[in-house]
N, C-alpha and C. Protein backbone atom coordinates (compact mmCIF):
# COMPACT_ATOMS: atom_id res chain seq x y z
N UNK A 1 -111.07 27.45 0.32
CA UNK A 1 -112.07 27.70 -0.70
C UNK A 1 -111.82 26.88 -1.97
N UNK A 2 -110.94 26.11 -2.18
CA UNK A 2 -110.53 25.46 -3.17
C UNK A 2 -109.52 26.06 -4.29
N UNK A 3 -108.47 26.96 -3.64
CA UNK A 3 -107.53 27.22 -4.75
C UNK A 3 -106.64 26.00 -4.87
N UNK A 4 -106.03 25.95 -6.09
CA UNK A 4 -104.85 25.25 -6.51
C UNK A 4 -103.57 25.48 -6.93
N UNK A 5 -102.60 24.78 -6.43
CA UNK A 5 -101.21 25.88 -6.70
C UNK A 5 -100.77 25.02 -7.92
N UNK A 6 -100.51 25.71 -8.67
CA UNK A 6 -99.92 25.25 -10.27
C UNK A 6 -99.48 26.76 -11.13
N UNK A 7 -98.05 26.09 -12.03
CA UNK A 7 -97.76 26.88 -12.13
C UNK A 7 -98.50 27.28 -13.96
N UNK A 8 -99.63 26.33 -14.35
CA UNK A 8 -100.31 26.02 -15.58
C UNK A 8 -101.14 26.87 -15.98
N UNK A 9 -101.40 27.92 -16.44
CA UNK A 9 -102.62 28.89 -17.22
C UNK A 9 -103.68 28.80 -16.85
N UNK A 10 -104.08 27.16 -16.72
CA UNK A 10 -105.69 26.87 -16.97
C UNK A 10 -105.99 27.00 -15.50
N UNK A 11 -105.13 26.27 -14.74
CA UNK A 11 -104.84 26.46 -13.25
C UNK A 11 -105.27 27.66 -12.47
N UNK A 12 -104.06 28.56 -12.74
CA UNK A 12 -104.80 30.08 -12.86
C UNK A 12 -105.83 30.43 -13.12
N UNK A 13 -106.41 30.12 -14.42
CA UNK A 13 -107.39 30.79 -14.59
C UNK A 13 -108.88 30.35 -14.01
N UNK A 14 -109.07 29.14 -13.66
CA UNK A 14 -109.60 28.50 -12.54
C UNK A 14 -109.86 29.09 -11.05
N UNK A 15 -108.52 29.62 -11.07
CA UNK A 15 -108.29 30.24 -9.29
C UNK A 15 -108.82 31.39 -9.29
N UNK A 16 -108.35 32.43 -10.55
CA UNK A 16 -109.18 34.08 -10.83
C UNK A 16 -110.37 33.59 -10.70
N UNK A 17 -111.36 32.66 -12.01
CA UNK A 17 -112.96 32.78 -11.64
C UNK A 17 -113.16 32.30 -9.88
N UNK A 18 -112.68 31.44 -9.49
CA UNK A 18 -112.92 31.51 -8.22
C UNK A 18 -112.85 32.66 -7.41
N UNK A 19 -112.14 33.43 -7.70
CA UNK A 19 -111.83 34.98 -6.91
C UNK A 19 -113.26 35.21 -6.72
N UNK A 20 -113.27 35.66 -8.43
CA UNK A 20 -114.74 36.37 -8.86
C UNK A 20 -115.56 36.09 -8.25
N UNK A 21 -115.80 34.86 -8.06
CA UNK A 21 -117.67 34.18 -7.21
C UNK A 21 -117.36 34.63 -5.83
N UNK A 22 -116.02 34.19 -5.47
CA UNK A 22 -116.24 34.65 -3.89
C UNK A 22 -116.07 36.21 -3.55
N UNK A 23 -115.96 36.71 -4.32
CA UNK A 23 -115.68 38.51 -3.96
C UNK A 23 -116.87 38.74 -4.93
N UNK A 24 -117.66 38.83 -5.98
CA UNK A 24 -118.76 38.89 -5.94
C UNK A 24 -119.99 38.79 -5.41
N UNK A 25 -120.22 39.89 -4.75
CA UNK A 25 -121.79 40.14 -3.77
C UNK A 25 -121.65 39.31 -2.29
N UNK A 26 -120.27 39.73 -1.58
CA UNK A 26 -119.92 38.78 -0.73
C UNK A 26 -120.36 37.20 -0.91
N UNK A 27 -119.60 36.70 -2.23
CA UNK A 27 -119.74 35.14 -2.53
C UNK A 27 -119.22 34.35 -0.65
N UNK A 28 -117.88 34.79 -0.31
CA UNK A 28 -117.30 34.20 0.28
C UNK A 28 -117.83 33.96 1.76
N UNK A 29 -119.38 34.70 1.94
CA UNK A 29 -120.35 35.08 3.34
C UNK A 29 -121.33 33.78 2.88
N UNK A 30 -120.93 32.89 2.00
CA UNK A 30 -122.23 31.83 1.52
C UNK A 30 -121.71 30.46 1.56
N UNK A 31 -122.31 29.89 2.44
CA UNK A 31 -122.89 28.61 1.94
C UNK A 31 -122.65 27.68 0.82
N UNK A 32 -121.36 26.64 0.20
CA UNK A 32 -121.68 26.27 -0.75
C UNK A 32 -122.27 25.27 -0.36
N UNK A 33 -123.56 25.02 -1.40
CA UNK A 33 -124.19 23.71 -1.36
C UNK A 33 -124.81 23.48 -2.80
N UNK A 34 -123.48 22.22 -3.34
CA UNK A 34 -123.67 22.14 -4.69
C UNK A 34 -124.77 21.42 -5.37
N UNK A 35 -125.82 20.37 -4.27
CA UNK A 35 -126.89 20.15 -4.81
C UNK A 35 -128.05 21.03 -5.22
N UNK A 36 -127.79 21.95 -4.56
CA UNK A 36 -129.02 22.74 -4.72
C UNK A 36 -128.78 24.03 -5.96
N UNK A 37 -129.97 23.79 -5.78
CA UNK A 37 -129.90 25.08 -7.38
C UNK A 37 -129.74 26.44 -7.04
N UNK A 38 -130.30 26.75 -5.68
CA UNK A 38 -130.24 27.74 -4.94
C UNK A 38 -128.61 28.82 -5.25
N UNK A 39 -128.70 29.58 -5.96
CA UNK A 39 -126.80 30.17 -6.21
C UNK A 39 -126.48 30.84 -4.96
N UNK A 40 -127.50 30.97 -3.54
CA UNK A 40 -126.38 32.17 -3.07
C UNK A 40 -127.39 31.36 -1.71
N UNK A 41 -126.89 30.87 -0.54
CA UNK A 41 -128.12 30.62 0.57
C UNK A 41 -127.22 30.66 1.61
N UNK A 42 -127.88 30.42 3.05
CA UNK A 42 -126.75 30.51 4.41
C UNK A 42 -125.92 31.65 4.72
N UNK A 43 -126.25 32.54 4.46
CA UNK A 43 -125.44 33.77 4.79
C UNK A 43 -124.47 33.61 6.24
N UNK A 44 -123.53 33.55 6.40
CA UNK A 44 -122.56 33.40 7.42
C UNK A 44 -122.99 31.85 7.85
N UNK A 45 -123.01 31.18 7.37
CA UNK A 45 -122.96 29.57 8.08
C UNK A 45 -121.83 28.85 7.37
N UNK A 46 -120.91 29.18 7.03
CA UNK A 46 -120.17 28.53 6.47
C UNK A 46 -119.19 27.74 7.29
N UNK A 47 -118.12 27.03 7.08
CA UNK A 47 -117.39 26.21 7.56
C UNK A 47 -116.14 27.01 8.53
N UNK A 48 -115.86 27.85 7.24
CA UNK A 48 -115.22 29.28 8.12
C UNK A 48 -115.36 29.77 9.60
N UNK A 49 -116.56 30.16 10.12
CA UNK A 49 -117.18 30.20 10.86
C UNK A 49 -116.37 29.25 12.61
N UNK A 50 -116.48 28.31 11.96
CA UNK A 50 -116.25 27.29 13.58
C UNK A 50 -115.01 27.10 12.93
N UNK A 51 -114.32 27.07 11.98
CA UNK A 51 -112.55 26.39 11.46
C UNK A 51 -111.95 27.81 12.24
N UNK A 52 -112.39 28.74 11.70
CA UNK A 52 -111.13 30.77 12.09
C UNK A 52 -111.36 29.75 13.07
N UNK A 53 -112.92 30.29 14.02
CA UNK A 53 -113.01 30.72 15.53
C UNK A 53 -112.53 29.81 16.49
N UNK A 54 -112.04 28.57 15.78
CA UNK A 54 -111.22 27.49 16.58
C UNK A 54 -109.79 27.90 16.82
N UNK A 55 -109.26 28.18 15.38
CA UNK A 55 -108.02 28.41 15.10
C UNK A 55 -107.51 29.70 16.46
N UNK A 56 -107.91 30.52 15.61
CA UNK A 56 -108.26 32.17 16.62
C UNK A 56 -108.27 32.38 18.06
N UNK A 57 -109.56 31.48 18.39
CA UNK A 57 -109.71 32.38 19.65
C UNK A 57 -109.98 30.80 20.59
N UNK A 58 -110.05 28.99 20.04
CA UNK A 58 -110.22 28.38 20.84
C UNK A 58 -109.85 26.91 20.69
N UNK A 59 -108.18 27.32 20.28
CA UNK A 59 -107.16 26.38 19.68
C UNK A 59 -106.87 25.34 21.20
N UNK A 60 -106.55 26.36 22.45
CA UNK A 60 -106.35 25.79 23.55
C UNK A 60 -106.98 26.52 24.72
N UNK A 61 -106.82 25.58 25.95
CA UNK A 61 -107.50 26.51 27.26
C UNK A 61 -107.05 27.43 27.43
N UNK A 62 -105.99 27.82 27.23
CA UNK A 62 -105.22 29.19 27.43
C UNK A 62 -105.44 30.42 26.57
N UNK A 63 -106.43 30.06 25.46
CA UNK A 63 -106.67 30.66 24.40
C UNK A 63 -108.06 31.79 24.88
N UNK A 64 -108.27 32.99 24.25
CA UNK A 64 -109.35 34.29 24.55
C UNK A 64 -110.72 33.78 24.77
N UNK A 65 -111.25 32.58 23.59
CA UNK A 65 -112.48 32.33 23.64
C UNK A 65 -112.72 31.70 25.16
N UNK A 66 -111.86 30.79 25.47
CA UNK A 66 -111.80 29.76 26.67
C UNK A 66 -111.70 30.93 28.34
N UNK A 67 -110.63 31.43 27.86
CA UNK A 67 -110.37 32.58 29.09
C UNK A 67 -111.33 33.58 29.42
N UNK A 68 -111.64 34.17 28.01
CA UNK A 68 -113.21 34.89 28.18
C UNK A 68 -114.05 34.15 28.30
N UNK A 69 -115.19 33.48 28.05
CA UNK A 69 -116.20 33.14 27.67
C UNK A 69 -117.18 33.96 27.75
N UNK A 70 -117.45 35.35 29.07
CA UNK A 70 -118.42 35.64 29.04
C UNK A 70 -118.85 36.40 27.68
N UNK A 71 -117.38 36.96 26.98
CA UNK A 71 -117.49 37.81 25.89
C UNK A 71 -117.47 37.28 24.50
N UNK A 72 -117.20 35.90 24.67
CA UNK A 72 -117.50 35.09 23.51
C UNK A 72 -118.71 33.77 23.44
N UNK A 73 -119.68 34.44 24.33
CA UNK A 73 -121.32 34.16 24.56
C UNK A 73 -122.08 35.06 24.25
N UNK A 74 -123.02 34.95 23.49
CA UNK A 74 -123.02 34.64 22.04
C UNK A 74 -121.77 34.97 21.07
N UNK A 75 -121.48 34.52 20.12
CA UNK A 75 -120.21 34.86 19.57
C UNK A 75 -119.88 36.25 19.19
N UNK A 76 -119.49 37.79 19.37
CA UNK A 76 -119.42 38.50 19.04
C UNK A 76 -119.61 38.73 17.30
N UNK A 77 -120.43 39.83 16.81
CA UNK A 77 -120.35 39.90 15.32
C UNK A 77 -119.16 40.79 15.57
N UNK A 78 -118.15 41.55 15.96
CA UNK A 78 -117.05 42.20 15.55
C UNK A 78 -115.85 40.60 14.78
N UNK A 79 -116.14 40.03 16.03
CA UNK A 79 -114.97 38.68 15.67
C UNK A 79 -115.32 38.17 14.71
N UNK A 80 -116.77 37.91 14.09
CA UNK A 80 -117.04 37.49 13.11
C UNK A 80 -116.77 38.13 11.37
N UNK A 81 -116.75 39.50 11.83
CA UNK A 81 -116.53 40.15 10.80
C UNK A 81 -114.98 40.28 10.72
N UNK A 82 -114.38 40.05 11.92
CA UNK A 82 -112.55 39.90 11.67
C UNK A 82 -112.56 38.68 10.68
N UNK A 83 -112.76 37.87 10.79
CA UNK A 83 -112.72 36.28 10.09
C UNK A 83 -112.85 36.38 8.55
N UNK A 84 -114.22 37.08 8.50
CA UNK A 84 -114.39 37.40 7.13
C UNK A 84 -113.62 38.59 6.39
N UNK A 85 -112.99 39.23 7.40
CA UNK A 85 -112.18 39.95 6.77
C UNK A 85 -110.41 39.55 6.14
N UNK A 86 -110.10 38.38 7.29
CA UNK A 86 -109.22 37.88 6.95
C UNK A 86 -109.07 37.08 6.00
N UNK A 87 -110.45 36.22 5.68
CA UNK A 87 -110.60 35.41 4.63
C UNK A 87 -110.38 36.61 3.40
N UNK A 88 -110.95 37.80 3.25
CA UNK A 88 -110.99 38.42 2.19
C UNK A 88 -109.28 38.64 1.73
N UNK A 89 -108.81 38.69 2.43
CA UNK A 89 -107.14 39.24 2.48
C UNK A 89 -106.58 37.82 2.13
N UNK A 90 -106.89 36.79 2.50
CA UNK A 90 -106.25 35.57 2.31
C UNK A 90 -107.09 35.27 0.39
N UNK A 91 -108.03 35.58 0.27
CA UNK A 91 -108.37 35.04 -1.09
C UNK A 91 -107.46 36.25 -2.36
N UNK A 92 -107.60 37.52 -1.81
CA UNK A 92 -106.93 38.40 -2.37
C UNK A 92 -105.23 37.90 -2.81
N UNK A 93 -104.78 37.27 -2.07
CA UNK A 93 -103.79 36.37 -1.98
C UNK A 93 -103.63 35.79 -3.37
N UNK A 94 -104.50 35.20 -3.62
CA UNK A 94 -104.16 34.34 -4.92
C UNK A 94 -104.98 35.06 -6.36
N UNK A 95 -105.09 36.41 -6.50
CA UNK A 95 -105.22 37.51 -7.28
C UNK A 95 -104.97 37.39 -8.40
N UNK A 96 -103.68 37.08 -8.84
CA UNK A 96 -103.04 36.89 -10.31
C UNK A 96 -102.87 35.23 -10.27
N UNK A 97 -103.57 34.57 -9.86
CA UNK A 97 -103.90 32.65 -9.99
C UNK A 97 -102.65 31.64 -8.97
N UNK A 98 -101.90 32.83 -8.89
CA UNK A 98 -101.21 31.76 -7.62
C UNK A 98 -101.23 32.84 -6.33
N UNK A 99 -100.67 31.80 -5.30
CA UNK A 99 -100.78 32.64 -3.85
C UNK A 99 -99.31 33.65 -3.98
N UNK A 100 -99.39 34.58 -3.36
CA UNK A 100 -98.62 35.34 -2.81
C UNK A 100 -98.75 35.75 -1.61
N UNK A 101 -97.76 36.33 -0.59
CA UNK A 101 -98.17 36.82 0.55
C UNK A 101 -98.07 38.05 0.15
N UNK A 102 -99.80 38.81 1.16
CA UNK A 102 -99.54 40.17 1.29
C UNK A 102 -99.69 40.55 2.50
N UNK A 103 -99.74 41.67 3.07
CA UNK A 103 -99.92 42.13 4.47
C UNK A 103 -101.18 42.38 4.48
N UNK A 104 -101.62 42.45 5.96
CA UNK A 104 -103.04 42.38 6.00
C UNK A 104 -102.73 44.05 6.97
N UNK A 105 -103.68 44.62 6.48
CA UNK A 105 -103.91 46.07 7.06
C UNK A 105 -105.81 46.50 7.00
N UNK A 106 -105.17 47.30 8.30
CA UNK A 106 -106.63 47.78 8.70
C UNK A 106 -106.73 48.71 7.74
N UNK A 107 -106.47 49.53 7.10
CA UNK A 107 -106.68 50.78 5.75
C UNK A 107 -107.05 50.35 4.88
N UNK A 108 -107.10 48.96 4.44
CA UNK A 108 -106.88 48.29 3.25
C UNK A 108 -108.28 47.65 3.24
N UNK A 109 -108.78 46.85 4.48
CA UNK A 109 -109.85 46.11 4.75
C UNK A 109 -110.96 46.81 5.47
N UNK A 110 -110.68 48.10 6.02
CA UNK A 110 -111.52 49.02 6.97
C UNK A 110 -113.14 49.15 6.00
């Protein structure tokens, strides 16, 4: 999403407003497309989308998407909503302007 690791104020404070847009009104479920004036468009078309579900489920042949296919025809919305949930936990990450690791829990993201 474009964080930056620095250990500089302005840096930080760069990375928080970024929080904001993308955890505001599910920012992070959109589309950026900086020509357009449009502030919020593409609901789930983002890059995210085919980068997780590669990573995830169809890195190699041996991998769920490849082994299943019948169940990842059409793409499941549960898997889709895992992705975006992980993204949420991964942006949460950089909270106070730099990354930290946290654990990712189902109680937390449910």
């Amino acid at each position: 999403y474009g964080f930056d690791c620095s250990t500089r104020e302005s840096v930080k404070a760069k990375n928080r407003r970024l929080i904001c847009d993308l955890k505001d009104k599910f920012g992070l479920c959109y589309r950026v497309n900086r020509k357009s004036k449009t502030p919020r468009s593409g609901l789930f078309r983002t890059r995210l989308n085919q980068k997780g579900a590669n990573l995830i489920w169809y890195q190699n042949k041996r991998d769920e998407g490849i082994m299943f296919d019948k169940y990842f025809s059409p793409f499941p919305i549960p898997a889709l909503a895992l992705l975006y949930t992980v993204a949420e936990c991964c942006i949460d990450e950089w909270a106070d302007g730099e990354q930290t690791d946290i654990s990712f829990s189902g109680g937390k993201y449910k």
